[in-house]
Protein backbone atom coordinates (compact mmCIF):
# COMPACT_ATOMS: atom_id res chain seq x y z
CA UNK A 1 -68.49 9.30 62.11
CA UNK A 2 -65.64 7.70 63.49
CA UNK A 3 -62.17 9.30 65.61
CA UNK A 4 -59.19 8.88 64.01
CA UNK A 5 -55.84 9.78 65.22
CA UNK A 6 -53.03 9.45 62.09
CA UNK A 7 -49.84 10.02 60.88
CA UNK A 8 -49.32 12.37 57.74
CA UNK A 9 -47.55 10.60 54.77
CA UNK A 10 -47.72 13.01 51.83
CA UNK A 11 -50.52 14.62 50.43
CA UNK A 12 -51.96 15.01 46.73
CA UNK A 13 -53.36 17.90 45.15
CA UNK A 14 -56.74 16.64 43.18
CA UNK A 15 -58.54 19.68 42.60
CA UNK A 16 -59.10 23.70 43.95
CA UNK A 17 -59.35 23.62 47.96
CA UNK A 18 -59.01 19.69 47.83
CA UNK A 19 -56.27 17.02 48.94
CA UNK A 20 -55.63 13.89 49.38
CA UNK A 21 -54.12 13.60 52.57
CA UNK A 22 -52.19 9.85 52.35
CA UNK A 23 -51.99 8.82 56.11
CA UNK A 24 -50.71 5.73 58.00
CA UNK A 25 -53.32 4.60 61.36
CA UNK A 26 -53.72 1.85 63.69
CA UNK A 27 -57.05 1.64 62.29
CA UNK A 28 -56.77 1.51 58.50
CA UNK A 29 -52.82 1.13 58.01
CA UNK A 30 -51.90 3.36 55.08
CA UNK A 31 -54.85 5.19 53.30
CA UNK A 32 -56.06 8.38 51.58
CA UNK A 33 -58.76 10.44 52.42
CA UNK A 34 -59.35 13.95 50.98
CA UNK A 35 -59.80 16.96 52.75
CA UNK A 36 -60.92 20.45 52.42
CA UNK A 37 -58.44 22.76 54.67
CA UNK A 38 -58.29 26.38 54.18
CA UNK A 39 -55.32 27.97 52.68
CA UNK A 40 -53.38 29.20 55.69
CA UNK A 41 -54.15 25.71 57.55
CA UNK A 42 -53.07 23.09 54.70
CA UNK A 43 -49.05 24.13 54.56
CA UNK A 44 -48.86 23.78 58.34
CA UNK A 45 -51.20 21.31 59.15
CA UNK A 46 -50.42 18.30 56.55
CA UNK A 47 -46.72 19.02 56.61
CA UNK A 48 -44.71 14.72 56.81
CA UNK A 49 -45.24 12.77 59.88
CA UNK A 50 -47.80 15.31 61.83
CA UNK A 51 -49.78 13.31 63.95
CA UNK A 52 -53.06 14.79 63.69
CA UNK A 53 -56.88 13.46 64.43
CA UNK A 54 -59.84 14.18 62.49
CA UNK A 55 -63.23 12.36 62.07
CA UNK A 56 -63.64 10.26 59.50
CA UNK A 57 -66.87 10.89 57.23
CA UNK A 58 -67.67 7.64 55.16
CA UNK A 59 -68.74 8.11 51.76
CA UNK A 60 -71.36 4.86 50.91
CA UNK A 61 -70.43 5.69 47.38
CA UNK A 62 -66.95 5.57 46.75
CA UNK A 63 -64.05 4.19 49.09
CA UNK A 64 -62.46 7.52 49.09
CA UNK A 65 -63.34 8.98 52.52
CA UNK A 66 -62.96 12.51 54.24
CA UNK A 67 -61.63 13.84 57.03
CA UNK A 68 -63.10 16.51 59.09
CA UNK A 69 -62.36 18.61 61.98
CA UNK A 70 -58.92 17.48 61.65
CA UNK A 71 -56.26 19.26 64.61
CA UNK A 72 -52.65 18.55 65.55
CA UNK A 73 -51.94 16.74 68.70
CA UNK A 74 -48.39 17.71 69.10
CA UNK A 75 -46.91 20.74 67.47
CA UNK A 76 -43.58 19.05 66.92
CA UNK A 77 -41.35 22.20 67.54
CA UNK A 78 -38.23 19.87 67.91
CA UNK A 79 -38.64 19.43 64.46
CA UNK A 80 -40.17 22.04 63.21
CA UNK A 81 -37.74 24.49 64.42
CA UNK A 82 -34.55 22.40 63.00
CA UNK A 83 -34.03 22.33 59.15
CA UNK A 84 -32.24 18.85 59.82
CA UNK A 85 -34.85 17.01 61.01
CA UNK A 86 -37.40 18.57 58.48
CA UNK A 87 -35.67 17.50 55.97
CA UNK A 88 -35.29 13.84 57.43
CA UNK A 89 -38.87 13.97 57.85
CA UNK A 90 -39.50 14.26 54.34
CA UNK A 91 -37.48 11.25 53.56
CA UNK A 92 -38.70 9.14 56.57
CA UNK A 93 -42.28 10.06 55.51
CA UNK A 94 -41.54 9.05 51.87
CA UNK A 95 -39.96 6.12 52.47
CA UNK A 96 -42.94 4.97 54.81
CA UNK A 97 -45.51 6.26 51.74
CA UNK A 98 -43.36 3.82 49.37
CA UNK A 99 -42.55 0.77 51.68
CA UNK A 100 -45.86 0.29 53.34
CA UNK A 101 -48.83 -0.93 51.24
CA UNK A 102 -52.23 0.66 50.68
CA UNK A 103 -55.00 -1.21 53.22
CA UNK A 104 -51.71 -3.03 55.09
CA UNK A 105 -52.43 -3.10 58.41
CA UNK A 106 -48.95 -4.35 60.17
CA UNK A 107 -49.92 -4.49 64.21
CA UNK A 108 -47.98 -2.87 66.40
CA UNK A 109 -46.37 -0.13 63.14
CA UNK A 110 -48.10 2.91 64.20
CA UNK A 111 -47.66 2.76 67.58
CA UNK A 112 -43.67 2.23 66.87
CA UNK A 113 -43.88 5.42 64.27
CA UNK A 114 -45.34 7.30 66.42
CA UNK A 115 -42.85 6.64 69.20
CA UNK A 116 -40.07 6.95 66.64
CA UNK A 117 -41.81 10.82 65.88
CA UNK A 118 -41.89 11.72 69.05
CA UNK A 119 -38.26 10.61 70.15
CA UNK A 120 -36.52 12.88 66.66
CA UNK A 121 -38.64 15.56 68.25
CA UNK A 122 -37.25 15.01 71.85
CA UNK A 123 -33.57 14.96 70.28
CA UNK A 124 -31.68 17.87 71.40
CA UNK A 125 -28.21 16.99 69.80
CA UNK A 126 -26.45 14.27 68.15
CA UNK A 127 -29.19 13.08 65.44
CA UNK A 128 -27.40 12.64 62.58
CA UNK A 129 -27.72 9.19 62.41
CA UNK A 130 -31.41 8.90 63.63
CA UNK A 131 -32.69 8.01 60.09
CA UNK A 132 -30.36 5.49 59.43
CA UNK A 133 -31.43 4.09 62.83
CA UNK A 134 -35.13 4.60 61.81
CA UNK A 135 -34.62 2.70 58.82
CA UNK A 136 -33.08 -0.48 60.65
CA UNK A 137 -35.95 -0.15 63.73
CA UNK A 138 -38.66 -0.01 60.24
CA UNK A 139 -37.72 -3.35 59.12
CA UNK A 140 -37.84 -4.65 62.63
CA UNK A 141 -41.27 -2.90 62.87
CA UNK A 142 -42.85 -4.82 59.11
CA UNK A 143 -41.97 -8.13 61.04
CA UNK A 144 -38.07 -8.71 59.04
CA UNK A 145 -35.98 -7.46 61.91
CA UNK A 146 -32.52 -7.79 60.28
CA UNK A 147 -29.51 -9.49 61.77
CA UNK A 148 -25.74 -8.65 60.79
CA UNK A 149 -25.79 -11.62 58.64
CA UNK A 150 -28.86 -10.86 56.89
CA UNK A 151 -27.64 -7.17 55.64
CA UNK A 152 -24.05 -7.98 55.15
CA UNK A 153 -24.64 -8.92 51.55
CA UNK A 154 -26.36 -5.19 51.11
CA UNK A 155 -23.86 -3.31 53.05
CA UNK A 156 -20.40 -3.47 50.70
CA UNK A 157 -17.67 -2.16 52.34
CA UNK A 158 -19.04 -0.63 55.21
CA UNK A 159 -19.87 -3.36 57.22
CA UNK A 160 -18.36 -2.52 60.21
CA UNK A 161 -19.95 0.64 60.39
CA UNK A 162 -23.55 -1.32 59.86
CA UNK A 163 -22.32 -3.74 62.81
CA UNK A 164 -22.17 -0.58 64.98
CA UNK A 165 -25.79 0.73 64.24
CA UNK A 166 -27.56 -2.63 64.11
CA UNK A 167 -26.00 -3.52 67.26
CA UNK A 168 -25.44 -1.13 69.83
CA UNK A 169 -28.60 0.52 71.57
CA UNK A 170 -30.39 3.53 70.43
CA UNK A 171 -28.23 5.90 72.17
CA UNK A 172 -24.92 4.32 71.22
CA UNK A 173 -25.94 4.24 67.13
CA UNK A 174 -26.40 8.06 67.41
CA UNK A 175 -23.11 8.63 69.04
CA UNK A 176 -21.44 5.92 65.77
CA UNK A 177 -18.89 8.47 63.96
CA UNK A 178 -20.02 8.58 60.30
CA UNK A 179 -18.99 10.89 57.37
CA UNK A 180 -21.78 11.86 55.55
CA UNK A 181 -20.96 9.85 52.35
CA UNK A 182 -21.01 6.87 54.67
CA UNK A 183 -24.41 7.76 56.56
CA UNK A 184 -26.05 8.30 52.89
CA UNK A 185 -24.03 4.55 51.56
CA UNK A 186 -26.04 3.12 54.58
CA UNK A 187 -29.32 4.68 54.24
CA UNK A 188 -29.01 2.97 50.54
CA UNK A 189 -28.25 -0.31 51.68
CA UNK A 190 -30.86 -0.54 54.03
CA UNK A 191 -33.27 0.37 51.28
CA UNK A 192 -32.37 -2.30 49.15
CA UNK A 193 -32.70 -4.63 52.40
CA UNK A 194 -35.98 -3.49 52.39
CA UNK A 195 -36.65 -4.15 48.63
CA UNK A 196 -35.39 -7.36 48.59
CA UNK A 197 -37.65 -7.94 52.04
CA UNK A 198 -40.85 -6.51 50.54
CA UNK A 199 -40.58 -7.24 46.79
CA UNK A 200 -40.97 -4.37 45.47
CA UNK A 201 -39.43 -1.25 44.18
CA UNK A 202 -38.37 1.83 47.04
CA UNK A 203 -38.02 4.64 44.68
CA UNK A 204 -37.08 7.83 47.45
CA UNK A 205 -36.55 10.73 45.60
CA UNK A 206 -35.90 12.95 48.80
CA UNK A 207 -32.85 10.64 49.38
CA UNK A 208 -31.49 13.40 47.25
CA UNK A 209 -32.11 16.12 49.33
CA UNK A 210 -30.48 14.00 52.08
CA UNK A 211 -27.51 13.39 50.42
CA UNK A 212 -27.08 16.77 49.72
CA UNK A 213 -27.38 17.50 53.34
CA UNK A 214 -25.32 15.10 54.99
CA UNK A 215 -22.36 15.37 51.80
């Protein structure tokens, strides 16, 4: 039985008291194991990007493993408290569940997500623009770090406004003045950077939600 500390992805509903809880690790990149939480624990506990450890209980029959013991090691109030960044944690989570593959262990990508957690939780103010950020710092992170030249063709007519974010440092691309029609335009083109970059579809149905948000 082997510690594991992990990021929450989404989780899948298989059967009464049961989940699949898909997680990203240093250990095992992005995989599922199921889980058993009580009622009152499973809402709070497995809600996107917790960072959470658990032991890992191997199953010699199947390749679906469990988790037990599983506890949070940061509460995340800076985001838990703020309906803003919950709801860019959905999206950041999903797109994370769709880009990265299942058993793709990229070095160095949890450490960055977890740093890239733990900073949207630290944010006090001006983080409107943090998951457009996030998004640019992800491609970085899957080993296609994109110049101005590489996105241009993805961008349309908002280049300028993608020159800003790619290029200024972390604090100067949250301080960039975008409408939210803009932010959202950007968010899309970065996706479609990253499906061209991974070859495959980036379906992110909470992008919705986003847009909605951020209109």
């Amino acid at each position: 039985m082997d510690n594991l500390e992990f990021i929450v992805l989404a989780t899948t509903k298989v059967k009464e008291g049961a989940l699949v809880v898909h997680t990203l690790s240093r250990e095992y990149g992005r995989r599922g194991f199921i889980v058993r939480p009580g009622k009152k624990a499973a809402a709070a506990l497995f809600l996107p990007l917790n960072i959470l450890e658990a032991d890992v209980v191997e199953n010699p029959r199947s390749d679906l493993w469990s988790l037990k013991g599983i506890h949070a090691l940061d509460s995340l109030a800076g985001i838990r408290g703020n309906i803003h960044k919950n709801t860019m944690t959905l999206f950041l989570s999903e797109v994370l569940f769709r880009t990265i593959r299942e058993g793709a262990v990229e070095d160095g990508l949890y450490e960055w997500c977890v740093g890239s957690i733990l900073a949207l939780n630290a944010l006090e103010a001006d983080f409107s623009n943090y998951h457009v950020r996030f998004l640019l710092e992800l491609a970085g992170a899957l080993g296609f770090r994109p110049t101005f030249q590489d996105i241009a063709p993805f961008v349309q007519e908002h280049a300028p406004e993608m020159r800003q974010m790619l290029q200024g440092s972390f604090s100067e691309s949250m301080l960039v003045p975008l409408t939210g029609p803009v932010r959202n335009s950007l968010c899309e083109s970065v996706l479609k950077y990253l499906e061209y970059h991974t070859d495959q579809p980036i379906r992110v149905k909470s992008l919705a939600v986003l847009r909605e948000l951020y209109a």
